[in-house]
PDB file of N, CA and C in Angstrom:
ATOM      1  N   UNK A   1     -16.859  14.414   1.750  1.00  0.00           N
ATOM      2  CA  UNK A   1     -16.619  14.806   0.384  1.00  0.00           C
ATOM      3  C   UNK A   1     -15.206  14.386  -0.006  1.00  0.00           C
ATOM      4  N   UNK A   2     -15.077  13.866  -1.045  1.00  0.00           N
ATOM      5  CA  UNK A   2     -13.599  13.347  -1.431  1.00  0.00           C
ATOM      6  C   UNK A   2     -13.137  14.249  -2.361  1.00  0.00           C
ATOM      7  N   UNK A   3     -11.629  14.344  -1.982  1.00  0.00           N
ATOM      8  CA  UNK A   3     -10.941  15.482  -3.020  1.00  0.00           C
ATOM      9  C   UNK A   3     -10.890  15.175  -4.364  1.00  0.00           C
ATOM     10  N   UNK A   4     -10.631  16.063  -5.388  1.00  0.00           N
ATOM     11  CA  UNK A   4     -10.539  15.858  -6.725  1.00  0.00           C
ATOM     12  C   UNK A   4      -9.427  16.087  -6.821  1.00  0.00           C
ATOM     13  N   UNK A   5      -9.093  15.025  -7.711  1.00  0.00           N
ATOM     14  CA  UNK A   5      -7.682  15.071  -8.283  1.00  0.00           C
ATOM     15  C   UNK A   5      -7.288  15.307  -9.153  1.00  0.00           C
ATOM     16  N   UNK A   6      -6.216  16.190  -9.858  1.00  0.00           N
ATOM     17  CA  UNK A   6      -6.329  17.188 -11.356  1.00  0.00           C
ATOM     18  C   UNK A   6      -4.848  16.660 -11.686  1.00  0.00           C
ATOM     19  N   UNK A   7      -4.635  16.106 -12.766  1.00  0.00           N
ATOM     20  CA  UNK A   7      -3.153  15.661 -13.130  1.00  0.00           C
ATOM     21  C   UNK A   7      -2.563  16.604 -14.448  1.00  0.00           C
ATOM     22  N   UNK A   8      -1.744  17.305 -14.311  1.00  0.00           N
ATOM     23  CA  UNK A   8      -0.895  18.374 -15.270  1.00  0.00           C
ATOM     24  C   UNK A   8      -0.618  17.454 -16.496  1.00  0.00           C
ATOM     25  N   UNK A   9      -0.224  17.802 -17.810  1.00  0.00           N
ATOM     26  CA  UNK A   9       0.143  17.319 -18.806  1.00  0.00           C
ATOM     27  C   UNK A   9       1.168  16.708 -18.731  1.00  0.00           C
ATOM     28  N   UNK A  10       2.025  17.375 -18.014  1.00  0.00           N
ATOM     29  CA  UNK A  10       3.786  16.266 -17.532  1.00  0.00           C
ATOM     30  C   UNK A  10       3.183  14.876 -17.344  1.00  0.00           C
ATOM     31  N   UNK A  11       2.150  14.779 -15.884  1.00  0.00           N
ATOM     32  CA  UNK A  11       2.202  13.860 -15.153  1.00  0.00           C
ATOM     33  C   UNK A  11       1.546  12.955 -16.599  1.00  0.00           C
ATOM     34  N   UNK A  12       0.657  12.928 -17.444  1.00  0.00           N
ATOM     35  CA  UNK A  12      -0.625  12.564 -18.150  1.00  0.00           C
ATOM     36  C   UNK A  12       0.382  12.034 -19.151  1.00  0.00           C
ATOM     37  N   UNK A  13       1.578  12.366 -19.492  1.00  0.00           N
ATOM     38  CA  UNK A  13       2.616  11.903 -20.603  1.00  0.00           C
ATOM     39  C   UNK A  13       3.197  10.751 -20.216  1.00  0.00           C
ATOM     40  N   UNK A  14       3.752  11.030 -18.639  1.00  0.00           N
ATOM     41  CA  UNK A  14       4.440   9.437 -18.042  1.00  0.00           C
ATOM     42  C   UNK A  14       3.827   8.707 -17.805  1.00  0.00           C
ATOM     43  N   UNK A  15       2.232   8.783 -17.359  1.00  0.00           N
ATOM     44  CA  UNK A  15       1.457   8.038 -17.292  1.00  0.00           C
ATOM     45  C   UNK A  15       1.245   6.788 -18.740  1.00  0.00           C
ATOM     46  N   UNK A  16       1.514   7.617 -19.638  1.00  0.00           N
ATOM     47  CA  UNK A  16       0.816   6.806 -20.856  1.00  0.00           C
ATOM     48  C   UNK A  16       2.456   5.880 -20.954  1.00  0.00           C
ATOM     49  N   UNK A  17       3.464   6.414 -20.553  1.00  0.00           N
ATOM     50  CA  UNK A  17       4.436   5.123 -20.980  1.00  0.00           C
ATOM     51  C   UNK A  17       4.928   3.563 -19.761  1.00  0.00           C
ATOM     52  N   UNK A  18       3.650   4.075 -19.178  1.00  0.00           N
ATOM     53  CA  UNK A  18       3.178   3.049 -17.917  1.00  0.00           C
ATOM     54  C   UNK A  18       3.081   1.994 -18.979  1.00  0.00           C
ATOM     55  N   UNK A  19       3.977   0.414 -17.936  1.00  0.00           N
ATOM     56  CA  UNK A  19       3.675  -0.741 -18.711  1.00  0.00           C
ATOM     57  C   UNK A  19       2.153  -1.483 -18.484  1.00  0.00           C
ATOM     58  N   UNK A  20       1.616  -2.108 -18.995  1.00  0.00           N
ATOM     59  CA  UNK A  20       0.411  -2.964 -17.831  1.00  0.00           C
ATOM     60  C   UNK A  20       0.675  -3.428 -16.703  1.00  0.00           C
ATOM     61  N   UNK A  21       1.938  -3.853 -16.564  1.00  0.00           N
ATOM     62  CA  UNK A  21       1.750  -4.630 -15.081  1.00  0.00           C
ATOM     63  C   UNK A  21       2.274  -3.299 -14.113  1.00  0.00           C
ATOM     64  N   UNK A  22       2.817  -2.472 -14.534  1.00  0.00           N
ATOM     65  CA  UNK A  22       2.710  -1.125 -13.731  1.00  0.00           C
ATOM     66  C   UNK A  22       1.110  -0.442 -13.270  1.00  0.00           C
ATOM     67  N   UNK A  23       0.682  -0.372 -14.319  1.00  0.00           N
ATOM     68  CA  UNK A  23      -0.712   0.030 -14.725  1.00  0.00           C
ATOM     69  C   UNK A  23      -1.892  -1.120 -13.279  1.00  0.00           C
ATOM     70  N   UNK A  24      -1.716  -2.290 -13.397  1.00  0.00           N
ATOM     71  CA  UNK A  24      -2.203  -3.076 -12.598  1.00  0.00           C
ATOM     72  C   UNK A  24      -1.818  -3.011 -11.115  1.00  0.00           C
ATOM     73  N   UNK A  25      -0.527  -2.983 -10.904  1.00  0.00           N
ATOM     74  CA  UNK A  25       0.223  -2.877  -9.328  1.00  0.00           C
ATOM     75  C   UNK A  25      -0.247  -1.112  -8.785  1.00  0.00           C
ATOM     76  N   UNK A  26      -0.294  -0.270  -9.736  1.00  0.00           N
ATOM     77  CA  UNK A  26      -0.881   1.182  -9.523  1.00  0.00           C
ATOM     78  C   UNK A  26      -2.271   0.698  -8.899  1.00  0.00           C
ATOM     79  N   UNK A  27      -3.633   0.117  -9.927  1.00  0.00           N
ATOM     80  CA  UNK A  27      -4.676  -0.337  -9.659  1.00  0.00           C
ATOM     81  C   UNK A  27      -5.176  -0.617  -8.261  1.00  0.00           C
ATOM     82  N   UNK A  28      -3.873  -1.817  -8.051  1.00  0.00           N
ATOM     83  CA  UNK A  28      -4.016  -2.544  -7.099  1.00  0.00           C
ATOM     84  C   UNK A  28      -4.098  -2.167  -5.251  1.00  0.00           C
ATOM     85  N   UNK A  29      -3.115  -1.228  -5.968  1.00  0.00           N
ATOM     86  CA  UNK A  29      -2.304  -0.204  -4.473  1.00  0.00           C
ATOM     87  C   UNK A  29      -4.197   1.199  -4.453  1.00  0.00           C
ATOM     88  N   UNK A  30      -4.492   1.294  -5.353  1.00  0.00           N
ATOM     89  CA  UNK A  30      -5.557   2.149  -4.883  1.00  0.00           C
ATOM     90  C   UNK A  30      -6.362   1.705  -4.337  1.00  0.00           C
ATOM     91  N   UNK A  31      -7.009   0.510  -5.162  1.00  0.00           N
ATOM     92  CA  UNK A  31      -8.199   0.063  -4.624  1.00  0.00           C
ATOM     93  C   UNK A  31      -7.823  -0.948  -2.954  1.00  0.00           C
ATOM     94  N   UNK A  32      -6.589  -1.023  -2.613  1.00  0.00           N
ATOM     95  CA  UNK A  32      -6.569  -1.281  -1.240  1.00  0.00           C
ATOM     96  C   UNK A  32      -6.094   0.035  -0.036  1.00  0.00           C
ATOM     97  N   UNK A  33      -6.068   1.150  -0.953  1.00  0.00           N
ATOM     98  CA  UNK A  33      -5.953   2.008  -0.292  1.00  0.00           C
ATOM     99  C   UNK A  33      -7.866   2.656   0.217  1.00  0.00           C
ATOM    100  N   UNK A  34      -8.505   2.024  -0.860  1.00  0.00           N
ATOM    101  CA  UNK A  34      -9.741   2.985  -0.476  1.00  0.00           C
ATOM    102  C   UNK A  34     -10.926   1.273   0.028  1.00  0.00           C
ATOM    103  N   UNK A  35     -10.398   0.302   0.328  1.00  0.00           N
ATOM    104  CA  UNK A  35     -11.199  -0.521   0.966  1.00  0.00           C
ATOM    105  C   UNK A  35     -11.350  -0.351   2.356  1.00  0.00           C
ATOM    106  N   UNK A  36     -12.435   0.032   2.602  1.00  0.00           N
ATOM    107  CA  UNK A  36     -12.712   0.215   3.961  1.00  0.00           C
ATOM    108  C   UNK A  36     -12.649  -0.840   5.369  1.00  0.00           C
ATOM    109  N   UNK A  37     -12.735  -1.880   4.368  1.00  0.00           N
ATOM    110  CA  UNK A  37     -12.211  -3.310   5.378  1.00  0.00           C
ATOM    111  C   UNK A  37     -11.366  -3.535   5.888  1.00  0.00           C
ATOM    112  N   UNK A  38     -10.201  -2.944   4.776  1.00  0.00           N
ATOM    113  CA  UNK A  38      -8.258  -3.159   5.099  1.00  0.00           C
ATOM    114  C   UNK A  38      -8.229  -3.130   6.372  1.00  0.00           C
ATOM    115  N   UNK A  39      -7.461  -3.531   7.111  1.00  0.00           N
ATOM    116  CA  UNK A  39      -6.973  -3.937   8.264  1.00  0.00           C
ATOM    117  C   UNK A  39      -5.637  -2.957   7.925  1.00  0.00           C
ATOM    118  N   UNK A  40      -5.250  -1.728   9.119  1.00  0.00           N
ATOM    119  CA  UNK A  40      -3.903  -1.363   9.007  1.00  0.00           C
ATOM    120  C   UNK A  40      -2.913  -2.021   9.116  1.00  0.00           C
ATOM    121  N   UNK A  41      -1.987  -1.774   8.516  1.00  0.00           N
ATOM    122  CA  UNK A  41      -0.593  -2.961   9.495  1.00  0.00           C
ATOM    123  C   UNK A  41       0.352  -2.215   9.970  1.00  0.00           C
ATOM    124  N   UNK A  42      -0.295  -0.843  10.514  1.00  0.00           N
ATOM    125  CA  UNK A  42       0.670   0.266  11.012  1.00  0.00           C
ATOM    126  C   UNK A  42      -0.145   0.197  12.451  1.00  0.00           C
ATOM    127  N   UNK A  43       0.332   0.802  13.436  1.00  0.00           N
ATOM    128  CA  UNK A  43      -0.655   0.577  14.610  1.00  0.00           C
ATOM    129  C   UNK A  43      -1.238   2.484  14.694  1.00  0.00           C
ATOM    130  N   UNK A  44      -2.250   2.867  15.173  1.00  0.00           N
ATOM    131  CA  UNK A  44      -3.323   3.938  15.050  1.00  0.00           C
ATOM    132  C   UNK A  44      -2.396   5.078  15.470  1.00  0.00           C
ATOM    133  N   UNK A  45      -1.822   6.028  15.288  1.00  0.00           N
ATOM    134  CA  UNK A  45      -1.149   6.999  15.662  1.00  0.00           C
ATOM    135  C   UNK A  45      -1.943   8.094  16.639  1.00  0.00           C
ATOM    136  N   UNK A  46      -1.356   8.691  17.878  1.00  0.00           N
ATOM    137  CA  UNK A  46      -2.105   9.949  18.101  1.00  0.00           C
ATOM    138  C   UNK A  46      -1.502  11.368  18.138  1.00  0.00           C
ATOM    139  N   UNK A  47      -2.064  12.221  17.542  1.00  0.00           N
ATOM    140  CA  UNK A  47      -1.567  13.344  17.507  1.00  0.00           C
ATOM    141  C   UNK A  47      -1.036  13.897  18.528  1.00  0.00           C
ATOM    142  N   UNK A  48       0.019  14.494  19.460  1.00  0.00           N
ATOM    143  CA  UNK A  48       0.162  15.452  20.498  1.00  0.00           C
ATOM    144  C   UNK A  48       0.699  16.407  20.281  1.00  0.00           C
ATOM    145  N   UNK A  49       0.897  17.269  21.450  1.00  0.00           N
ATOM    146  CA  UNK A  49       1.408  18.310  21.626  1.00  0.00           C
ATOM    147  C   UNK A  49       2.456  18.794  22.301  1.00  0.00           C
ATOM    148  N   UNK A  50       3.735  19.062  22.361  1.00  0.00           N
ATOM    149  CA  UNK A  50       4.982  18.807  22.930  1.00  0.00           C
ATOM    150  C   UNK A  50       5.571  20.090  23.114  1.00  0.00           C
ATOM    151  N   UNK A  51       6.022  20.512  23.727  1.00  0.00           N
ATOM    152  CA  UNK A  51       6.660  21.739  24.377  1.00  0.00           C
ATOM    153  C   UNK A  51       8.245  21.324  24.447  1.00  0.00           C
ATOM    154  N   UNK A  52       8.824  21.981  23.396  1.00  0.00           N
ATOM    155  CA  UNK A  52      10.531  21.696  23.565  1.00  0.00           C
ATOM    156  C   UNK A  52      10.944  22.976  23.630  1.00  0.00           C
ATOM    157  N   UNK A  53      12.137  23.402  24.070  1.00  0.00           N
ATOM    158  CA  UNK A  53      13.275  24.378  24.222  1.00  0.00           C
ATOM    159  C   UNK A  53      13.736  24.555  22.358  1.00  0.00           C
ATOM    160  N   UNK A  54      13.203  25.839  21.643  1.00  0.00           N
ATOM    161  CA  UNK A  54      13.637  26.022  20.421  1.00  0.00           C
ATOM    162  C   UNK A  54      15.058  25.697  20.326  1.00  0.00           C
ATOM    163  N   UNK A  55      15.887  26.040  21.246  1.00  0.00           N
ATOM    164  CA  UNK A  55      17.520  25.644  20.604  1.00  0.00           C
ATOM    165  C   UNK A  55      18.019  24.079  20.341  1.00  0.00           C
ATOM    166  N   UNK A  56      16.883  22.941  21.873  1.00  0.00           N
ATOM    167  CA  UNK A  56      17.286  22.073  21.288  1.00  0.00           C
ATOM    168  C   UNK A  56      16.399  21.362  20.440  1.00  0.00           C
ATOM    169  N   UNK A  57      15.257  21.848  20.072  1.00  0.00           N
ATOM    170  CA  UNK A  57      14.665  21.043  18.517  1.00  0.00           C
ATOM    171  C   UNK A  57      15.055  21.226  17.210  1.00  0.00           C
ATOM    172  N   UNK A  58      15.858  22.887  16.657  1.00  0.00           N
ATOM    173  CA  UNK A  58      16.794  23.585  16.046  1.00  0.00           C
ATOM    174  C   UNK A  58      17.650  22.743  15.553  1.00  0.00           C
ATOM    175  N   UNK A  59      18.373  21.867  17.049  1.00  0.00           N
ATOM    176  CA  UNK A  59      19.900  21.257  17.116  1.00  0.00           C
ATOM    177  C   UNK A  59      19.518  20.201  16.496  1.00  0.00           C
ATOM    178  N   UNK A  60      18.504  19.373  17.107  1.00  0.00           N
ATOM    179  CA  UNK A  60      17.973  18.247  16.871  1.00  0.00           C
ATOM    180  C   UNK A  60      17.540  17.702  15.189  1.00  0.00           C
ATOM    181  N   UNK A  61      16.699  18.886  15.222  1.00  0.00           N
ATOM    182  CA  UNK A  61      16.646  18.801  13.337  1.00  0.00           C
ATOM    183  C   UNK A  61      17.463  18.354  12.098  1.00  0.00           C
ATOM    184  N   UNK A  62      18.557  19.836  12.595  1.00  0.00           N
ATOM    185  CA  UNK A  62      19.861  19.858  12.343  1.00  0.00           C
ATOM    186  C   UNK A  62      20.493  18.470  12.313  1.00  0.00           C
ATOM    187  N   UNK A  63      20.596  18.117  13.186  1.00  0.00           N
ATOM    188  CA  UNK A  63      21.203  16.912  13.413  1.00  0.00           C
ATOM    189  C   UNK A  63      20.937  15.275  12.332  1.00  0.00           C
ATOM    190  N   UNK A  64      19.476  15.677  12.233  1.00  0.00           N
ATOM    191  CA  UNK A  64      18.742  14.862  11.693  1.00  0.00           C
ATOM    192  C   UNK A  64      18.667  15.097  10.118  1.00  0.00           C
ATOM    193  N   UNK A  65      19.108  16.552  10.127  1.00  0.00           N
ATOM    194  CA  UNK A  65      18.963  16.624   8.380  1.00  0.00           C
ATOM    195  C   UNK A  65      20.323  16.341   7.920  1.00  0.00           C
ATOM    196  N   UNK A  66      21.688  16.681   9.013  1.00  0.00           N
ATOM    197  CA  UNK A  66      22.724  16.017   8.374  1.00  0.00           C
ATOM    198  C   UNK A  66      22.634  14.593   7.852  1.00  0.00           C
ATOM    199  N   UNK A  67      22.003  13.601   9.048  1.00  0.00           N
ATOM    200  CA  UNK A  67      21.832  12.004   8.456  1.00  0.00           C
ATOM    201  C   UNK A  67      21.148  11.571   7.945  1.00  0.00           C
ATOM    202  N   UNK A  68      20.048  12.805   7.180  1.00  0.00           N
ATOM    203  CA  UNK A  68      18.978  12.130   6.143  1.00  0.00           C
ATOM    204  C   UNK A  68      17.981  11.474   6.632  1.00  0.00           C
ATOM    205  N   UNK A  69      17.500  11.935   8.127  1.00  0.00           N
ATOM    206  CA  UNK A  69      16.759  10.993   9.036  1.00  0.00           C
ATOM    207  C   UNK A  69      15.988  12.015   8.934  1.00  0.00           C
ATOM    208  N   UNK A  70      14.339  11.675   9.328  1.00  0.00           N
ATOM    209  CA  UNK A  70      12.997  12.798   9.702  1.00  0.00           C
ATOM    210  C   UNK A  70      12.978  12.895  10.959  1.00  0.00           C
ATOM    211  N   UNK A  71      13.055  13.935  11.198  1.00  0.00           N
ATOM    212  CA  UNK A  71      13.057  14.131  12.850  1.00  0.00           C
ATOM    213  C   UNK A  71      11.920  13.700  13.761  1.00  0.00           C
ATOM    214  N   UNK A  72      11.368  13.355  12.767  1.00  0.00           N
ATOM    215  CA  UNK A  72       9.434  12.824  13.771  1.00  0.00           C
ATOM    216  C   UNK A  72      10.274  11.128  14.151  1.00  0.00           C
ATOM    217  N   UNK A  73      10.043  10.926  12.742  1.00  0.00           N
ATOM    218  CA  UNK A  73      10.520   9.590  12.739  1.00  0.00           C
ATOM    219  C   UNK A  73      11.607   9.028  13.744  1.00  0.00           C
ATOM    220  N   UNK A  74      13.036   9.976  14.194  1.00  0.00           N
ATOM    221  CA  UNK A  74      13.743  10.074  14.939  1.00  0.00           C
ATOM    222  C   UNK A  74      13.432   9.813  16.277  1.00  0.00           C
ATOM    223  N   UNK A  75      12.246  11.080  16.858  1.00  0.00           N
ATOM    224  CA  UNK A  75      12.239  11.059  18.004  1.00  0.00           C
ATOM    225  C   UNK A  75      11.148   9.668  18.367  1.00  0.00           C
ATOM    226  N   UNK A  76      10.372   9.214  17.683  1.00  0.00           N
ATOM    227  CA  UNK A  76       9.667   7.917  17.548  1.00  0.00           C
ATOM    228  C   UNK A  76      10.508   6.769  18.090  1.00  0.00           C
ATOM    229  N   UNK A  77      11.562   6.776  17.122  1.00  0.00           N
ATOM    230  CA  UNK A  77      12.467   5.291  17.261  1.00  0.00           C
ATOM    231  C   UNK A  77      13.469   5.477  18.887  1.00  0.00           C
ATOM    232  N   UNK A  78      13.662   7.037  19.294  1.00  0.00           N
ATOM    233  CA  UNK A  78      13.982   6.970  20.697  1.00  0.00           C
ATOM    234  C   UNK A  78      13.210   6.745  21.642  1.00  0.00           C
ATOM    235  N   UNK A  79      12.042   7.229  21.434  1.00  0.00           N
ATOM    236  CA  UNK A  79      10.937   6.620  22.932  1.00  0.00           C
ATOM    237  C   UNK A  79      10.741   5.244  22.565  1.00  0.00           C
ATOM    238  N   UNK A  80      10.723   4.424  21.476  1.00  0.00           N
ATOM    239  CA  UNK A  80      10.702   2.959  21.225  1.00  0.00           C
ATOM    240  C   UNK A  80      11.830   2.392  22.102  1.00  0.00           C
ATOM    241  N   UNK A  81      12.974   2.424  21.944  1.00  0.00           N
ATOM    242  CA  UNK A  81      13.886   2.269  22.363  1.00  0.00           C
ATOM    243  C   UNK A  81      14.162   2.473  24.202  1.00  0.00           C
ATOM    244  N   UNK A  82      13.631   3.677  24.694  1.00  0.00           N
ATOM    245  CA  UNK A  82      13.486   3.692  25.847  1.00  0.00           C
ATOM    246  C   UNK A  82      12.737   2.923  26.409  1.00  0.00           C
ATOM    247  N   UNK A  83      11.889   2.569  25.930  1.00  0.00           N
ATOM    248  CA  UNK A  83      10.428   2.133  26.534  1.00  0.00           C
ATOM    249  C   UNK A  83      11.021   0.646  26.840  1.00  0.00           C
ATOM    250  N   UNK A  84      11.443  -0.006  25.641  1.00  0.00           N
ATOM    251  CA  UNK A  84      12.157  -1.195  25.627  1.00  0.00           C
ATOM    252  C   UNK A  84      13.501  -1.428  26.360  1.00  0.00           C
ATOM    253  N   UNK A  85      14.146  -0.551  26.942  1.00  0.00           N
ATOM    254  CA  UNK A  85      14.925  -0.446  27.250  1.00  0.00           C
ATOM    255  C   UNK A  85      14.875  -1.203  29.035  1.00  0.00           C
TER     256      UNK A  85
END
């Protein structure tokens, strides 16, 4: 079942001062979002489950919200890095 999508009057106002070629690149980006053919160009992610010490994921966060970094994203680009290492 696919969700329904309900757009507020705000959103329904900026919408209308959409140019066409906005209007088209919007288009464009959906209908390759819902082709079932697309080929990802992200590689398949898997969910886990991780057991950290609350003080240092806390720190870690922290750390990460000072530099405007996502902490998922963070700890991602360090096991990349190790791995390659």
């Amino acid at each position: 079942m696919k969700p329904v999508q309900y757009f507020n009057d705000e959103y329904l106002q900026q919408s209308r001062k959409a140019s066409p070629e906005q209007v088209l690149a919007y288009l464009e980006q959906f209908r390759l979002m819902q082709d079932p053919t697309r080929k990802s160009s992200k590689p398949i992610s898997k969910l886990i489950s991780l057991k950290v010490p609350q003080d240092m994921l806390t720190a870690f966060r922290a750390k990460c919200d000072m530099r405007g970094e996502k902490y998922q994203t963070k700890i991602k680009e360090l096991m990349k890095q190790w791995i390659e290492s």
